[in-house]
PDB file of N, CA and C in Angstrom:
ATOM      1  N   UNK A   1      22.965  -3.672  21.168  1.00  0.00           N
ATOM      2  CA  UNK A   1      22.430  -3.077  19.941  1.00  0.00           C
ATOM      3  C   UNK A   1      21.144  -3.809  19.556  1.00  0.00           C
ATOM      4  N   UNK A   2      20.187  -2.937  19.101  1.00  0.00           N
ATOM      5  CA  UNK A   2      19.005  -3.637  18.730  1.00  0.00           C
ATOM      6  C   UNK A   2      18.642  -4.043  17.018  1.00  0.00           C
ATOM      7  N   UNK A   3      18.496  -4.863  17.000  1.00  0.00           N
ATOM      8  CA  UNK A   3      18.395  -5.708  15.867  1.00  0.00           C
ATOM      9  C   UNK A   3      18.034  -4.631  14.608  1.00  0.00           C
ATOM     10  N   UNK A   4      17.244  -4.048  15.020  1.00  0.00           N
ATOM     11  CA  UNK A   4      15.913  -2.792  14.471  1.00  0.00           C
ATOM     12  C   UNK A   4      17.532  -1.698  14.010  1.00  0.00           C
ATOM     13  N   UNK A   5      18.570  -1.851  14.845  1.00  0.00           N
ATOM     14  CA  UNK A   5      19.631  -0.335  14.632  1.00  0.00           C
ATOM     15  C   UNK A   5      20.174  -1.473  13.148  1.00  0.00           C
ATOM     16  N   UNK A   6      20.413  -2.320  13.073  1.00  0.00           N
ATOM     17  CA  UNK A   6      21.123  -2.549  11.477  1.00  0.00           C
ATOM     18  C   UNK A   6      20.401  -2.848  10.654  1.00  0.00           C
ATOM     19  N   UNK A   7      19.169  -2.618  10.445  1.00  0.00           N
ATOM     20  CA  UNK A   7      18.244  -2.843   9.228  1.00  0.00           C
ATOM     21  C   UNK A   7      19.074  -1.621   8.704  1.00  0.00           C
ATOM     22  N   UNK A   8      18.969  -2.235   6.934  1.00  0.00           N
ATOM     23  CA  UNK A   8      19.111  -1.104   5.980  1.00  0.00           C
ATOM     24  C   UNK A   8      18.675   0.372   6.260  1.00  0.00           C
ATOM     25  N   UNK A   9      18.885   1.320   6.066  1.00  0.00           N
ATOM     26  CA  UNK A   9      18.392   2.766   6.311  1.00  0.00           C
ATOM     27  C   UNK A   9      17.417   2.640   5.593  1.00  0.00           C
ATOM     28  N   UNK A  10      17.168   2.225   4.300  1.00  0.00           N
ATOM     29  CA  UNK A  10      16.071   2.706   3.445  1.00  0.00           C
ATOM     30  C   UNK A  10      15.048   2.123   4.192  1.00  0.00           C
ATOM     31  N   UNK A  11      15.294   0.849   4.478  1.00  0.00           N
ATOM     32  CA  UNK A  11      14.526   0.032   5.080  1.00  0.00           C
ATOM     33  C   UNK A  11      13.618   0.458   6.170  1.00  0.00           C
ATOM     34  N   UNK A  12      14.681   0.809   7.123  1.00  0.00           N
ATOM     35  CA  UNK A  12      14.348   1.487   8.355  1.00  0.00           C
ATOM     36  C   UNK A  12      13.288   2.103   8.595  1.00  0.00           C
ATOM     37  N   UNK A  13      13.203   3.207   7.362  1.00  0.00           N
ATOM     38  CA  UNK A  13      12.389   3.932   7.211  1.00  0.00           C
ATOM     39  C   UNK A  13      10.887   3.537   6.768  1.00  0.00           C
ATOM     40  N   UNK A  14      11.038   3.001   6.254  1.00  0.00           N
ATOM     41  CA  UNK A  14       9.175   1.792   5.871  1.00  0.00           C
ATOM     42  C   UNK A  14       9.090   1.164   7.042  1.00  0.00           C
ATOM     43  N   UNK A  15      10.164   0.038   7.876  1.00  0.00           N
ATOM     44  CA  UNK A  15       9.820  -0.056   8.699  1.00  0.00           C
ATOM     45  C   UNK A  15       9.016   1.009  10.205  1.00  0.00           C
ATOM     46  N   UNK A  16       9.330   2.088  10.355  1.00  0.00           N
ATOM     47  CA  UNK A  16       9.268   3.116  10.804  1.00  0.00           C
ATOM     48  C   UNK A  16       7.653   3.430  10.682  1.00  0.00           C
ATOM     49  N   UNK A  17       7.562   3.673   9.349  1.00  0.00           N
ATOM     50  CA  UNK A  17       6.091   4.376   8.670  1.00  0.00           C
ATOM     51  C   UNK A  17       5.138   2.893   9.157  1.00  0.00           C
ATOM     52  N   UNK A  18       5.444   1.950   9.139  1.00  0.00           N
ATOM     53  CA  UNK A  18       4.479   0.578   9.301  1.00  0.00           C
ATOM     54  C   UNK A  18       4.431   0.398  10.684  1.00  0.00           C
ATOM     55  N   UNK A  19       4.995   0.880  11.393  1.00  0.00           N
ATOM     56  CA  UNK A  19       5.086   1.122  12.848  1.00  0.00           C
ATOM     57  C   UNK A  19       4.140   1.559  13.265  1.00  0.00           C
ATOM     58  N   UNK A  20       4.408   2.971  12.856  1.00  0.00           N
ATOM     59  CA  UNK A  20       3.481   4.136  13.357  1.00  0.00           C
ATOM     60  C   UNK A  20       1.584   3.748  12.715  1.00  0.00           C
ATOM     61  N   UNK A  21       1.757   3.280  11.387  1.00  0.00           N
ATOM     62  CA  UNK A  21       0.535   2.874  11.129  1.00  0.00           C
ATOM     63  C   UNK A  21       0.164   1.752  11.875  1.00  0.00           C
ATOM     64  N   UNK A  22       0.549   1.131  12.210  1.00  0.00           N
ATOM     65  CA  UNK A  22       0.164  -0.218  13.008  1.00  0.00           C
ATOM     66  C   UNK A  22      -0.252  -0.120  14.210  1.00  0.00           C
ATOM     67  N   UNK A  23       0.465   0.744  15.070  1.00  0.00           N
ATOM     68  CA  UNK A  23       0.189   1.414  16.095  1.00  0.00           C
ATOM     69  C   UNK A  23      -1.391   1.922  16.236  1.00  0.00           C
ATOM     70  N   UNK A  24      -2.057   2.613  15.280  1.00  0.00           N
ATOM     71  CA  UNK A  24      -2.907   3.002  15.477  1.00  0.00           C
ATOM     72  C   UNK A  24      -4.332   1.835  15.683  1.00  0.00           C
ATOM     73  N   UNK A  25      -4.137   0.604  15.767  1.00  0.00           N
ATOM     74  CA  UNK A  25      -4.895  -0.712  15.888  1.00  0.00           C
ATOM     75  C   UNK A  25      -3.901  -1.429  17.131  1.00  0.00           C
ATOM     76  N   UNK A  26      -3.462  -0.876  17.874  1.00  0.00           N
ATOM     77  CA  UNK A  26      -2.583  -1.373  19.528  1.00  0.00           C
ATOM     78  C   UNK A  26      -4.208  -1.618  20.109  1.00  0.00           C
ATOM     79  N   UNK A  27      -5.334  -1.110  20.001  1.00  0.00           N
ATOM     80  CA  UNK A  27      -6.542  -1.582  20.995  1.00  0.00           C
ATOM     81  C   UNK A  27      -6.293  -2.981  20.708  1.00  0.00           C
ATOM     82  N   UNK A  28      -6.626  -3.348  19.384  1.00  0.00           N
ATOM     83  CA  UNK A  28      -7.287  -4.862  18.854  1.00  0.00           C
ATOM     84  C   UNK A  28      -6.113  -5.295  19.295  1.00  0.00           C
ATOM     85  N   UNK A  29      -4.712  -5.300  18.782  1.00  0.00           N
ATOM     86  CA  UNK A  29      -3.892  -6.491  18.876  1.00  0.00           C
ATOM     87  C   UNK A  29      -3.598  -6.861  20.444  1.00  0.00           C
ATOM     88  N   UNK A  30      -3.633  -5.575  21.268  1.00  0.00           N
ATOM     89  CA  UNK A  30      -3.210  -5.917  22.750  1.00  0.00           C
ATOM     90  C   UNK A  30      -4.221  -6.416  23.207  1.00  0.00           C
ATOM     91  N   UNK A  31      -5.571  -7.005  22.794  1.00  0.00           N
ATOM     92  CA  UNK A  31      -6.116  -7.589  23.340  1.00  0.00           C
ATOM     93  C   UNK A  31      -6.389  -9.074  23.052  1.00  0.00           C
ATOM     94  N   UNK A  32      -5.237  -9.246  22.190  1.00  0.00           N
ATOM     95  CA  UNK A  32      -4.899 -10.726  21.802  1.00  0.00           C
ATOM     96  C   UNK A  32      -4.051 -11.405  22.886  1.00  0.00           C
ATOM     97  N   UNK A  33      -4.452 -12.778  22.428  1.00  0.00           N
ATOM     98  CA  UNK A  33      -3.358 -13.624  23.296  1.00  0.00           C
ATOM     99  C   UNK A  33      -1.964 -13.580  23.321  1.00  0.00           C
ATOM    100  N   UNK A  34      -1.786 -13.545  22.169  1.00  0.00           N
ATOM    101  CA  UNK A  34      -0.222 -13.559  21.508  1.00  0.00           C
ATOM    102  C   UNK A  34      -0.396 -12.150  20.727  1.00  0.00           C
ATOM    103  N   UNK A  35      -0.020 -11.144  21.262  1.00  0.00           N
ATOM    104  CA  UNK A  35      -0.032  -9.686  21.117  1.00  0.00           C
ATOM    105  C   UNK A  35       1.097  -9.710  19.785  1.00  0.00           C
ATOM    106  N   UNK A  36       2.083 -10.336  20.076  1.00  0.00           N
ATOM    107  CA  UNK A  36       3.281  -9.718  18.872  1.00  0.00           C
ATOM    108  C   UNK A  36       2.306 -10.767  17.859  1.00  0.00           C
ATOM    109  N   UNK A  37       2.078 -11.775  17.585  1.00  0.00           N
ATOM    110  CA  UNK A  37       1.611 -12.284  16.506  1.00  0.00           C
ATOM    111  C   UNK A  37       0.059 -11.078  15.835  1.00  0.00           C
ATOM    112  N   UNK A  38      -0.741 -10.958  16.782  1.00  0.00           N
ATOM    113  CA  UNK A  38      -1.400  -9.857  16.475  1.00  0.00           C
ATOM    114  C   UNK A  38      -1.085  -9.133  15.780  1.00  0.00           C
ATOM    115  N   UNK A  39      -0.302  -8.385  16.418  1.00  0.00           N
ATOM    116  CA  UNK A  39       0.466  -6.977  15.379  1.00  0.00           C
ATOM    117  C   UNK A  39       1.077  -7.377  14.060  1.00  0.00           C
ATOM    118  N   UNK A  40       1.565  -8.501  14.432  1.00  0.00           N
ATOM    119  CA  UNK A  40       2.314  -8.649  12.787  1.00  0.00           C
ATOM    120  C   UNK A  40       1.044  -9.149  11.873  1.00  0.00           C
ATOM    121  N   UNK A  41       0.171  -9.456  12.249  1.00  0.00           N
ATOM    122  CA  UNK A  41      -1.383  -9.784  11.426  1.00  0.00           C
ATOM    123  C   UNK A  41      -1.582  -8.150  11.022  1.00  0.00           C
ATOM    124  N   UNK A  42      -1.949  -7.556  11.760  1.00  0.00           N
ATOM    125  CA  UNK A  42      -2.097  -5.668  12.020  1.00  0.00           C
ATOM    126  C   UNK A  42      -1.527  -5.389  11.124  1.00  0.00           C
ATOM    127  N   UNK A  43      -0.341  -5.666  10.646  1.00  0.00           N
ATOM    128  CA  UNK A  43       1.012  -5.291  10.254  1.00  0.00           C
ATOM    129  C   UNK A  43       0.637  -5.459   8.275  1.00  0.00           C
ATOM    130  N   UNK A  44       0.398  -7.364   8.408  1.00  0.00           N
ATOM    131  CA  UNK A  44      -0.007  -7.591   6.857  1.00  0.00           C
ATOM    132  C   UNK A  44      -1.426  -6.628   6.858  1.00  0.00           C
ATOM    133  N   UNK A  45      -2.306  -6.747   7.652  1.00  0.00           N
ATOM    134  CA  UNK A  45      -3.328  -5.913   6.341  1.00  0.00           C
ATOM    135  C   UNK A  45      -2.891  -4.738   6.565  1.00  0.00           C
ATOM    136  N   UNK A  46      -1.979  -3.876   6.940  1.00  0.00           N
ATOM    137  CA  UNK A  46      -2.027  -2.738   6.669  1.00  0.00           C
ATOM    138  C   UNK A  46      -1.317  -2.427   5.518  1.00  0.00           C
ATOM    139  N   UNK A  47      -0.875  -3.416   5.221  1.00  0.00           N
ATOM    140  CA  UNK A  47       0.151  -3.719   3.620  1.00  0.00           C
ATOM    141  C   UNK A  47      -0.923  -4.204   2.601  1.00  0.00           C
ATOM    142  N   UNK A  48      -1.421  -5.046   2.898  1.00  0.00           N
ATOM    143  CA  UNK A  48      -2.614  -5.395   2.005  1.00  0.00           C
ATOM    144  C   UNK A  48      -3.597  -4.256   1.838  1.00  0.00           C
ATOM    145  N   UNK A  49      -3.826  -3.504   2.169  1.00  0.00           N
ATOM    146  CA  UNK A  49      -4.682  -1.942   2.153  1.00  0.00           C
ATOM    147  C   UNK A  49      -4.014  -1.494   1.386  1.00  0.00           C
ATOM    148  N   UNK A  50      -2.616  -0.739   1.438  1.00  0.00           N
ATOM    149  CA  UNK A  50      -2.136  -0.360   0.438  1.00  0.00           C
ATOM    150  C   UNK A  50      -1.751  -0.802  -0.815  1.00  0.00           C
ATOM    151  N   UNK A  51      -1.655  -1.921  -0.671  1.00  0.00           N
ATOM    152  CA  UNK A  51      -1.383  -2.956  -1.839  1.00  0.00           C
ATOM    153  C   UNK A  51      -2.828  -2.799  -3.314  1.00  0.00           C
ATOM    154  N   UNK A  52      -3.530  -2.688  -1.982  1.00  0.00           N
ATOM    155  CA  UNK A  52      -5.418  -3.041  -2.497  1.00  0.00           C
ATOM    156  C   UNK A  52      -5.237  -1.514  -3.158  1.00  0.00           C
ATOM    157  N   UNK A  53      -5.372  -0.586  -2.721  1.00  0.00           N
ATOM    158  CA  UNK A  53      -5.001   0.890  -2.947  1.00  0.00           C
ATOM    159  C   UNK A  53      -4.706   1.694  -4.146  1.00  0.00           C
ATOM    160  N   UNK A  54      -3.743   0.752  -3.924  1.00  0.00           N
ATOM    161  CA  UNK A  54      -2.237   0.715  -5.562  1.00  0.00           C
ATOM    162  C   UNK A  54      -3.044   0.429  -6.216  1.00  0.00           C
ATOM    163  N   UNK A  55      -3.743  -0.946  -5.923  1.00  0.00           N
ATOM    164  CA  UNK A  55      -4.047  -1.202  -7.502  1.00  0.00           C
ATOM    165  C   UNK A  55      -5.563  -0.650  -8.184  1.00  0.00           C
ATOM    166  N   UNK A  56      -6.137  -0.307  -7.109  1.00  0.00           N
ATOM    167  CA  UNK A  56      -6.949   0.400  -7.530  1.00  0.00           C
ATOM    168  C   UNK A  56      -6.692   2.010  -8.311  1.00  0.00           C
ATOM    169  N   UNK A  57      -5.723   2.151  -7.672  1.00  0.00           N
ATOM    170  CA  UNK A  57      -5.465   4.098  -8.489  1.00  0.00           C
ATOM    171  C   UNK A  57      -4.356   3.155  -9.860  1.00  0.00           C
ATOM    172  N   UNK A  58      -3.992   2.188  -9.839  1.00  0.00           N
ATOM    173  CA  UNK A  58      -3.799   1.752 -11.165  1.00  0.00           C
ATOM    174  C   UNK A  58      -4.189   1.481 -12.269  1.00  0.00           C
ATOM    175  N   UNK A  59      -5.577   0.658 -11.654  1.00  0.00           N
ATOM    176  CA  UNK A  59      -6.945   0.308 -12.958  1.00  0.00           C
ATOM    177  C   UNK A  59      -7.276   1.795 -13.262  1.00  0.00           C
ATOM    178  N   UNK A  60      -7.369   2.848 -12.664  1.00  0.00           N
ATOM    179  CA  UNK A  60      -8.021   4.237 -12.716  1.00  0.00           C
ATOM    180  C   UNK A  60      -7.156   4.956 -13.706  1.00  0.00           C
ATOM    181  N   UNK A  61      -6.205   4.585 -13.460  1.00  0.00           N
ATOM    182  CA  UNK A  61      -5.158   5.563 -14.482  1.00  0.00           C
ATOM    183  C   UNK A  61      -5.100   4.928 -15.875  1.00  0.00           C
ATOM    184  N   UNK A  62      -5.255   3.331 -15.698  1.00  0.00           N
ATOM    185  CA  UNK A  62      -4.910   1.905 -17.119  1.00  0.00           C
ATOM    186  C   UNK A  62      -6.473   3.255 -17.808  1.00  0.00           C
ATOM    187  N   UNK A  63      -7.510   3.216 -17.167  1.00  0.00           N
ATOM    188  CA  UNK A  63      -9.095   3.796 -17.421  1.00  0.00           C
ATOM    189  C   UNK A  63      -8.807   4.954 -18.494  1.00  0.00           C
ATOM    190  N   UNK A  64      -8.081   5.625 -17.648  1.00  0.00           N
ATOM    191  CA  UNK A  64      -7.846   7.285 -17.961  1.00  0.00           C
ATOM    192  C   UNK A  64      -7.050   6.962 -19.557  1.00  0.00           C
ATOM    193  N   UNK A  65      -6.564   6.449 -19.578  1.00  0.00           N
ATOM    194  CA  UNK A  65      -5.386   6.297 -20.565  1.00  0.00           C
ATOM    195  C   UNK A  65      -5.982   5.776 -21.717  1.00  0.00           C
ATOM    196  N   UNK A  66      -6.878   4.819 -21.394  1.00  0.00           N
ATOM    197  CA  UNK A  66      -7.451   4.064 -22.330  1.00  0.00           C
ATOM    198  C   UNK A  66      -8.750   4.871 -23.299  1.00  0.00           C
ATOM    199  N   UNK A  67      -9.347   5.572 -22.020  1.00  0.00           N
ATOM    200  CA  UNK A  67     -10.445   6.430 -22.635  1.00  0.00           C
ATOM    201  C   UNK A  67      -9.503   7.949 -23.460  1.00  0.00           C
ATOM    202  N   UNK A  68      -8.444   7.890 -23.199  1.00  0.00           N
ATOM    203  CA  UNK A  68      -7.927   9.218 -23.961  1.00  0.00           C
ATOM    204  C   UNK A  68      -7.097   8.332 -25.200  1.00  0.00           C
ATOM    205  N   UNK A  69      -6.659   7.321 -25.015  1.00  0.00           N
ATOM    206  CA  UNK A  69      -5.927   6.480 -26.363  1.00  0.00           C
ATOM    207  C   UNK A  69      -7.057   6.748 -27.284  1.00  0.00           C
ATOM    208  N   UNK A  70      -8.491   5.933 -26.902  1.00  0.00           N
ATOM    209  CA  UNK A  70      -9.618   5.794 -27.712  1.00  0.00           C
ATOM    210  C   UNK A  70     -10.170   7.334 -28.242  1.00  0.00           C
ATOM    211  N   UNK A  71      -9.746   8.283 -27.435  1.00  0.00           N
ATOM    212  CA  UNK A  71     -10.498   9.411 -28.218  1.00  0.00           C
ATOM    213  C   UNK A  71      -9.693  10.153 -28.810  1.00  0.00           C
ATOM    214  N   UNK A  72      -8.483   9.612 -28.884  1.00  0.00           N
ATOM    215  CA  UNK A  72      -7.269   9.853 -29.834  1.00  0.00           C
ATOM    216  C   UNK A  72      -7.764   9.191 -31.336  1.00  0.00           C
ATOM    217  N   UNK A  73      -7.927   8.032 -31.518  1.00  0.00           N
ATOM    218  CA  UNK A  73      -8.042   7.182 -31.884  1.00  0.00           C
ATOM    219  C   UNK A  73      -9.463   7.531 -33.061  1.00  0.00           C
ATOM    220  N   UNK A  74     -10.311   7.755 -32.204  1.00  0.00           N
ATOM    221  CA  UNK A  74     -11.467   8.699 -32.507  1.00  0.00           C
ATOM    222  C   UNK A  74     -11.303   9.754 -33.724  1.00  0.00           C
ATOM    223  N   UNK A  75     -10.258  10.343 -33.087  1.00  0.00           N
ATOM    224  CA  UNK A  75     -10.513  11.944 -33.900  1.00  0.00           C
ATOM    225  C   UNK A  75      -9.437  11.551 -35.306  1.00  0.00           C
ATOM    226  N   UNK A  76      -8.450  10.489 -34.762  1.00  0.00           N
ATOM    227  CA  UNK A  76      -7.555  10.030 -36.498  1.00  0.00           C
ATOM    228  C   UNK A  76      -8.458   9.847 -37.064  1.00  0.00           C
ATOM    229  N   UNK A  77      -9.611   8.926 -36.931  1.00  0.00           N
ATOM    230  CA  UNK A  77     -10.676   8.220 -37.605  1.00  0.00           C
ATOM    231  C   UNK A  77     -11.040   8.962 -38.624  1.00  0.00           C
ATOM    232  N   UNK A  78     -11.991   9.874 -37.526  1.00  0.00           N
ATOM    233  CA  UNK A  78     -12.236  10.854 -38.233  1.00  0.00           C
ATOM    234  C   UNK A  78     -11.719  11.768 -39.531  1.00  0.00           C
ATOM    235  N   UNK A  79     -10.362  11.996 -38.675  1.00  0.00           N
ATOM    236  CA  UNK A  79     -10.212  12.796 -40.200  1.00  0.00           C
ATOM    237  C   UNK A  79     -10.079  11.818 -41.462  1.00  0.00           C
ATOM    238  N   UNK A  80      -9.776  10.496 -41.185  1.00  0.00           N
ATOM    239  CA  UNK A  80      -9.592   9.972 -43.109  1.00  0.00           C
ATOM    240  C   UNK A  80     -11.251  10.262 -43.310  1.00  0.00           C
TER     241      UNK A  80
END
């Protein structure tokens, strides 16, 4: 049995998706010395991308929210 068959299911499945994304950078890492250390480098920034990602469509939304609080905020003003 392979180690990979008793990861959590939920798990499995991210593992799975980080696979397949990782995969797509097999040029660079197989041309490392230590190929599995490669990939698992491959592996963090492709987590760090999304990570980076997140938080960018986060500040964007904190943005959105803030500019509609304020023009909320705005129009109470207004009416006193």
């Amino acid at each position: 049995m392979d180690w990979r068959d008793k990861l959590d299911p939920v798990l499995k499945e991210h593992f799975n998706e980080l696979v397949k994304k990782v995969h797509t950078e097999k040029k660079a890492y197989t041309s490392a010395k230590n190929i599995s250390q490669a990939q698992l480098w491959c592996a963090l920034a492709v987590l760090m991308k999304e990570v980076s990602d997140l938080e960018l469509k986060i500040k964007s939304l904190e943005k959105q929210k803030n500019i509609k609080s304020n023009k909320t905020l705005k129009k109470s003003m207004e009416k006193l």
